[in-house]
PDB file of N, CA and C in Angstrom:
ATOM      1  N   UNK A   1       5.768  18.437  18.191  1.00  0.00           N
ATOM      2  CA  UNK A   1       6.472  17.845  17.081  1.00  0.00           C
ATOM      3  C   UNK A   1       6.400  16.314  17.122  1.00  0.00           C
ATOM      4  N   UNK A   2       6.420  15.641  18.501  1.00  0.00           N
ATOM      5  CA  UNK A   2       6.507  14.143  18.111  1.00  0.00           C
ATOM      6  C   UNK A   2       5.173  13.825  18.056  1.00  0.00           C
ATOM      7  N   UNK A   3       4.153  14.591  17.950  1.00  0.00           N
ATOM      8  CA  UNK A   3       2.772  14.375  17.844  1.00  0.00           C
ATOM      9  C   UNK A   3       2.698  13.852  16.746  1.00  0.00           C
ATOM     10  N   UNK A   4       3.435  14.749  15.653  1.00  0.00           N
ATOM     11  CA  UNK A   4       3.069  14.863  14.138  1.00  0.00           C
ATOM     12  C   UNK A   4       4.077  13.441  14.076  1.00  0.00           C
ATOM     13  N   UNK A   5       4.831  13.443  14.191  1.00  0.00           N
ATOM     14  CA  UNK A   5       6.153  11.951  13.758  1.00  0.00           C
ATOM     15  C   UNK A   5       4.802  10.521  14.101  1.00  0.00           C
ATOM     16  N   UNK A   6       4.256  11.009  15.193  1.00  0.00           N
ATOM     17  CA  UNK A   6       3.464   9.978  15.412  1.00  0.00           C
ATOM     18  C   UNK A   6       2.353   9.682  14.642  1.00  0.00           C
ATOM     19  N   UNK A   7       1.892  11.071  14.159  1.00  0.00           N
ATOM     20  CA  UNK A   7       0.407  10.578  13.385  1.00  0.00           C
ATOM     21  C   UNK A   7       1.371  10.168  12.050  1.00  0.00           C
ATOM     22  N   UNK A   8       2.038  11.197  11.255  1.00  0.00           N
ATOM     23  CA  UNK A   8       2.864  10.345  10.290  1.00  0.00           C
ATOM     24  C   UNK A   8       3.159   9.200   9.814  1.00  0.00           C
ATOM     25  N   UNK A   9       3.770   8.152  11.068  1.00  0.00           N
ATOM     26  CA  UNK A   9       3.967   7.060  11.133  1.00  0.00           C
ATOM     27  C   UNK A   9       3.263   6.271  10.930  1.00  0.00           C
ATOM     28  N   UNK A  10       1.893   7.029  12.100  1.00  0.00           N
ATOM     29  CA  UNK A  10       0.712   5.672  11.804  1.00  0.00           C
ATOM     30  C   UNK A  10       0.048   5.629  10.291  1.00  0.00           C
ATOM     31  N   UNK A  11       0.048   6.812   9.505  1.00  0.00           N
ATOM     32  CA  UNK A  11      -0.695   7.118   8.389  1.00  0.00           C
ATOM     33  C   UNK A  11       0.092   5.994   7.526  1.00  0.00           C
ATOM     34  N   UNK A  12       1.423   6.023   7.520  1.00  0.00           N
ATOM     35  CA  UNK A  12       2.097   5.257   6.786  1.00  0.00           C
ATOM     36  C   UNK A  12       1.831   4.266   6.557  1.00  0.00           C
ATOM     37  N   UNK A  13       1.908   3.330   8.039  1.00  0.00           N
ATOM     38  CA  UNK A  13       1.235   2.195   8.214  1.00  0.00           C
ATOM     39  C   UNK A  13      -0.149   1.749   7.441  1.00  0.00           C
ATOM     40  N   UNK A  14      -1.051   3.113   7.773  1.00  0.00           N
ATOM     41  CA  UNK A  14      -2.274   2.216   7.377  1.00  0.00           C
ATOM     42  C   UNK A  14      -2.140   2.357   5.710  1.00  0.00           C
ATOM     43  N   UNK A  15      -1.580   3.379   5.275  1.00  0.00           N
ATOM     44  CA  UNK A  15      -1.528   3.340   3.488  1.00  0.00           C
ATOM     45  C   UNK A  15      -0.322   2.238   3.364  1.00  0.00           C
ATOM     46  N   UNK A  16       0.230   1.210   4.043  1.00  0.00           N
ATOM     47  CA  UNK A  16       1.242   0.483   3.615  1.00  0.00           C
ATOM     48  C   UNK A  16       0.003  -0.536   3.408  1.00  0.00           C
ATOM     49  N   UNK A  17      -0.694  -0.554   4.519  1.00  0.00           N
ATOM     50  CA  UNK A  17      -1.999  -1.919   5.022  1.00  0.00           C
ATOM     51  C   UNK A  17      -3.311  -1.783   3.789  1.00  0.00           C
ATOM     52  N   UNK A  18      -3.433  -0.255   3.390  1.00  0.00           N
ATOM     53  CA  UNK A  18      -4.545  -0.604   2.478  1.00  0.00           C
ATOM     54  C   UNK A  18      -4.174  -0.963   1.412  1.00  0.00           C
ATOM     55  N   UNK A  19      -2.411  -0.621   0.766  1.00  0.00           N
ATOM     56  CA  UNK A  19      -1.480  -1.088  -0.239  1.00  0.00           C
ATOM     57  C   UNK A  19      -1.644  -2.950  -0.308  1.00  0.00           C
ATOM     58  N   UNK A  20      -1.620  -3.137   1.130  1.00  0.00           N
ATOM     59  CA  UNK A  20      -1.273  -4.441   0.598  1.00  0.00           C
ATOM     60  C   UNK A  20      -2.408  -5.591   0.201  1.00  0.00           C
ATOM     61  N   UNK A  21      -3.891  -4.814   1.255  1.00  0.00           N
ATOM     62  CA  UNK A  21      -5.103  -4.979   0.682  1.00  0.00           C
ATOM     63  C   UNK A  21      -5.501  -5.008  -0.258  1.00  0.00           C
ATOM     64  N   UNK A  22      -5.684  -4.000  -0.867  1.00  0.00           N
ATOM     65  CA  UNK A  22      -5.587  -3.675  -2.723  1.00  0.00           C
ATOM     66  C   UNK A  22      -5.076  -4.455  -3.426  1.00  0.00           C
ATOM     67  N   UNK A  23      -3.781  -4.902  -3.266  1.00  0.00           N
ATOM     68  CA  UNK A  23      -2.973  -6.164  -3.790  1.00  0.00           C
ATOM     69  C   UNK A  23      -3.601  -7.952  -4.155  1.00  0.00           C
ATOM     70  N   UNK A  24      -3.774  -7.607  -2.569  1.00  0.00           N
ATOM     71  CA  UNK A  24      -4.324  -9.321  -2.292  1.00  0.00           C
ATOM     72  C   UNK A  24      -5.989  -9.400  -2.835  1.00  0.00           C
ATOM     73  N   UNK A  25      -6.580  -8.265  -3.164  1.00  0.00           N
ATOM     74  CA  UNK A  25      -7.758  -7.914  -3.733  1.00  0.00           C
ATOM     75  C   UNK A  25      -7.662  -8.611  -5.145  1.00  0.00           C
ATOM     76  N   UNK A  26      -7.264  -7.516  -5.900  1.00  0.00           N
ATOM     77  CA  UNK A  26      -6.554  -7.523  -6.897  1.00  0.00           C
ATOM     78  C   UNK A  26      -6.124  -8.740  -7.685  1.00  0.00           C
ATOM     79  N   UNK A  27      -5.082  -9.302  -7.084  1.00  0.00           N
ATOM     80  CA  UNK A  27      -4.605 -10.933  -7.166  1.00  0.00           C
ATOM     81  C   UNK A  27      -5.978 -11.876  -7.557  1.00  0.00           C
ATOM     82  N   UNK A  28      -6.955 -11.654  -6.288  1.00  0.00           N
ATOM     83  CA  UNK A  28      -8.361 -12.466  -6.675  1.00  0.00           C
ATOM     84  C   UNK A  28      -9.023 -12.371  -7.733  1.00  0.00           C
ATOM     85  N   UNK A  29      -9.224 -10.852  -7.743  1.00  0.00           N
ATOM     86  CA  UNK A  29     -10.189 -10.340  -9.252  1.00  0.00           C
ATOM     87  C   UNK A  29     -10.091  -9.677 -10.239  1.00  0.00           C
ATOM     88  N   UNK A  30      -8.683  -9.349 -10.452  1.00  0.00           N
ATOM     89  CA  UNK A  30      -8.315  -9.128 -11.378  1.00  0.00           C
ATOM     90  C   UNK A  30      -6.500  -9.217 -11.534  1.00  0.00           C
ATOM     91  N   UNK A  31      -6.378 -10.598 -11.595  1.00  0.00           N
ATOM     92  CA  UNK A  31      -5.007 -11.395 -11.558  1.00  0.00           C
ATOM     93  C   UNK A  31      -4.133 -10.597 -12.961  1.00  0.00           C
ATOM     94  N   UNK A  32      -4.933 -10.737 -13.795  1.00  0.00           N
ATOM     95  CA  UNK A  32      -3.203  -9.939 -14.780  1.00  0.00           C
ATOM     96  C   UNK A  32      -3.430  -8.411 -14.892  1.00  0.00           C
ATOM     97  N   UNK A  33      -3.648  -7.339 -13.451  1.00  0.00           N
ATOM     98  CA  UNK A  33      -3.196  -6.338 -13.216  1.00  0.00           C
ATOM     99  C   UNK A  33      -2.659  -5.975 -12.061  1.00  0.00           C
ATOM    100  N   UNK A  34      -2.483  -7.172 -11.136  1.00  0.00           N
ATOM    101  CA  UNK A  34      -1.632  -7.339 -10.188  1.00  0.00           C
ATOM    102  C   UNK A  34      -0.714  -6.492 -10.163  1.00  0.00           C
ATOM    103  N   UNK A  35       0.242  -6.408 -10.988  1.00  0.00           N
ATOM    104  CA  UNK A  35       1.402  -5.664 -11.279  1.00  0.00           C
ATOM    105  C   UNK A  35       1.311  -4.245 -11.701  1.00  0.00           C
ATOM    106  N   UNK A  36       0.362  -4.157 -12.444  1.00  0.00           N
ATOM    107  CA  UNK A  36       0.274  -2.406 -12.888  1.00  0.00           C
ATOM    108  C   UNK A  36      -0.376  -1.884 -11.709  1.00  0.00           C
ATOM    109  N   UNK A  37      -1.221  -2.575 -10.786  1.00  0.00           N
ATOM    110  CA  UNK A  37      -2.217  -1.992  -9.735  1.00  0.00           C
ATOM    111  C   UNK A  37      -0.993  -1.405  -8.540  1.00  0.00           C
ATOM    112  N   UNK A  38      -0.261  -2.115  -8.351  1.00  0.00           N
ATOM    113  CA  UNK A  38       0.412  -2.567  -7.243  1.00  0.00           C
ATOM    114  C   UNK A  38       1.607  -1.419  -7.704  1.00  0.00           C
ATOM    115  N   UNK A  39       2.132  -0.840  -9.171  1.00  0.00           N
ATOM    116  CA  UNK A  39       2.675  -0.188  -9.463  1.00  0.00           C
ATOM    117  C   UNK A  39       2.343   1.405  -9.134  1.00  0.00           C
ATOM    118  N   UNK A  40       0.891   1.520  -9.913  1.00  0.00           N
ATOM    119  CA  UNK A  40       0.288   2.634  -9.845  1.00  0.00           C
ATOM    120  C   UNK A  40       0.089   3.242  -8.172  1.00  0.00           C
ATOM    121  N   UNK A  41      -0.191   2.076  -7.342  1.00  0.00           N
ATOM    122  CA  UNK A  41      -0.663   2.332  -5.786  1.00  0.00           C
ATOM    123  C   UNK A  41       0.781   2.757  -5.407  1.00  0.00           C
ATOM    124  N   UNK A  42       1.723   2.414  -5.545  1.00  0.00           N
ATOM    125  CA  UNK A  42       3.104   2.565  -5.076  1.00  0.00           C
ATOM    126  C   UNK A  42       3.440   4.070  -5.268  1.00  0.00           C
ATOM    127  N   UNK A  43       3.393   4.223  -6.566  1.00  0.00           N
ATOM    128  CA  UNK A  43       3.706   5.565  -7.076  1.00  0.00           C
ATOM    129  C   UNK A  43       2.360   6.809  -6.170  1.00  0.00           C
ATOM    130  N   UNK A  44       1.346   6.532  -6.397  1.00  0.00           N
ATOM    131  CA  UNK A  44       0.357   7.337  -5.906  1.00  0.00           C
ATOM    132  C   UNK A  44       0.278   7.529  -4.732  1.00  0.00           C
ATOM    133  N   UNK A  45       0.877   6.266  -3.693  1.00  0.00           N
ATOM    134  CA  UNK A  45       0.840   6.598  -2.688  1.00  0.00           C
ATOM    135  C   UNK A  45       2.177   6.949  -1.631  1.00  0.00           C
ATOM    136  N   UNK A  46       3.406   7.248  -2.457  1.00  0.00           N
ATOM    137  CA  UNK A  46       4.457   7.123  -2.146  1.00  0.00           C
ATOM    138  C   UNK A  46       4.600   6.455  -0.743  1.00  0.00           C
ATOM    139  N   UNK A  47       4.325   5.929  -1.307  1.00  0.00           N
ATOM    140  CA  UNK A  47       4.637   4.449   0.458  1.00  0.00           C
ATOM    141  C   UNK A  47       5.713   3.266  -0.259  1.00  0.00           C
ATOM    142  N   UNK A  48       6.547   2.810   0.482  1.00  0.00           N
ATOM    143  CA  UNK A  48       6.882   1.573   0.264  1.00  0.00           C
ATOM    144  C   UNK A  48       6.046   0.456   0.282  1.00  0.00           C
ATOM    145  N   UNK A  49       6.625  -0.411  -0.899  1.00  0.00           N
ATOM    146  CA  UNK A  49       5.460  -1.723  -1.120  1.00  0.00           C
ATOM    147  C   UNK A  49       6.132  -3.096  -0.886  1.00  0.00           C
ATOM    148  N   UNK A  50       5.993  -3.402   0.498  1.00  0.00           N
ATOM    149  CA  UNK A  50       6.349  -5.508   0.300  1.00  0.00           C
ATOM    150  C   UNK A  50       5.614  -6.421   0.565  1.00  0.00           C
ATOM    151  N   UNK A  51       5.395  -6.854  -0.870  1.00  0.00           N
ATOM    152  CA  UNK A  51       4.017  -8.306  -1.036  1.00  0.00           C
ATOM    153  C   UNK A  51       4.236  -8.744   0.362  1.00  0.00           C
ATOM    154  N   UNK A  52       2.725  -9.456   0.728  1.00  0.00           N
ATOM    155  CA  UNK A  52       3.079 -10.207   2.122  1.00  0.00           C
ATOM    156  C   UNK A  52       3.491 -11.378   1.937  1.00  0.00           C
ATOM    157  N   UNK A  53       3.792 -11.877   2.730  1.00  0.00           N
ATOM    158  CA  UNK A  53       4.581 -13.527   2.427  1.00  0.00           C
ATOM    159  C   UNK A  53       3.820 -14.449   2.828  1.00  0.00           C
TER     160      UNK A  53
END
């Protein structure tokens, strides 16, 4: 069982990391969908989303 908590966790992580990739992508090349991208990824990927600072 804490096998699975563990792979879980990490999965999270990396769909939080390709979330925020996508973002900072995004921002570069295609600046006024920033917001719908960053919406749609949120929802699709049910992960929590916080811009990096």
């Amino acid at each position: 069982m804490r096998q699975h908590r563990c792979r879980d966790a990490a999965a999270e992580r990396d769909l939080i990391a390709f979330h925020r990739l996508a973002a900072a992508w995004a921002a570069r090349h295609v600046p006024d969908h920033v917001a719908a991208l960053t919406t749609a990824l949120t929802r699709a990927l049910d992960v929590p989303y916080t811009p990096s600072a």
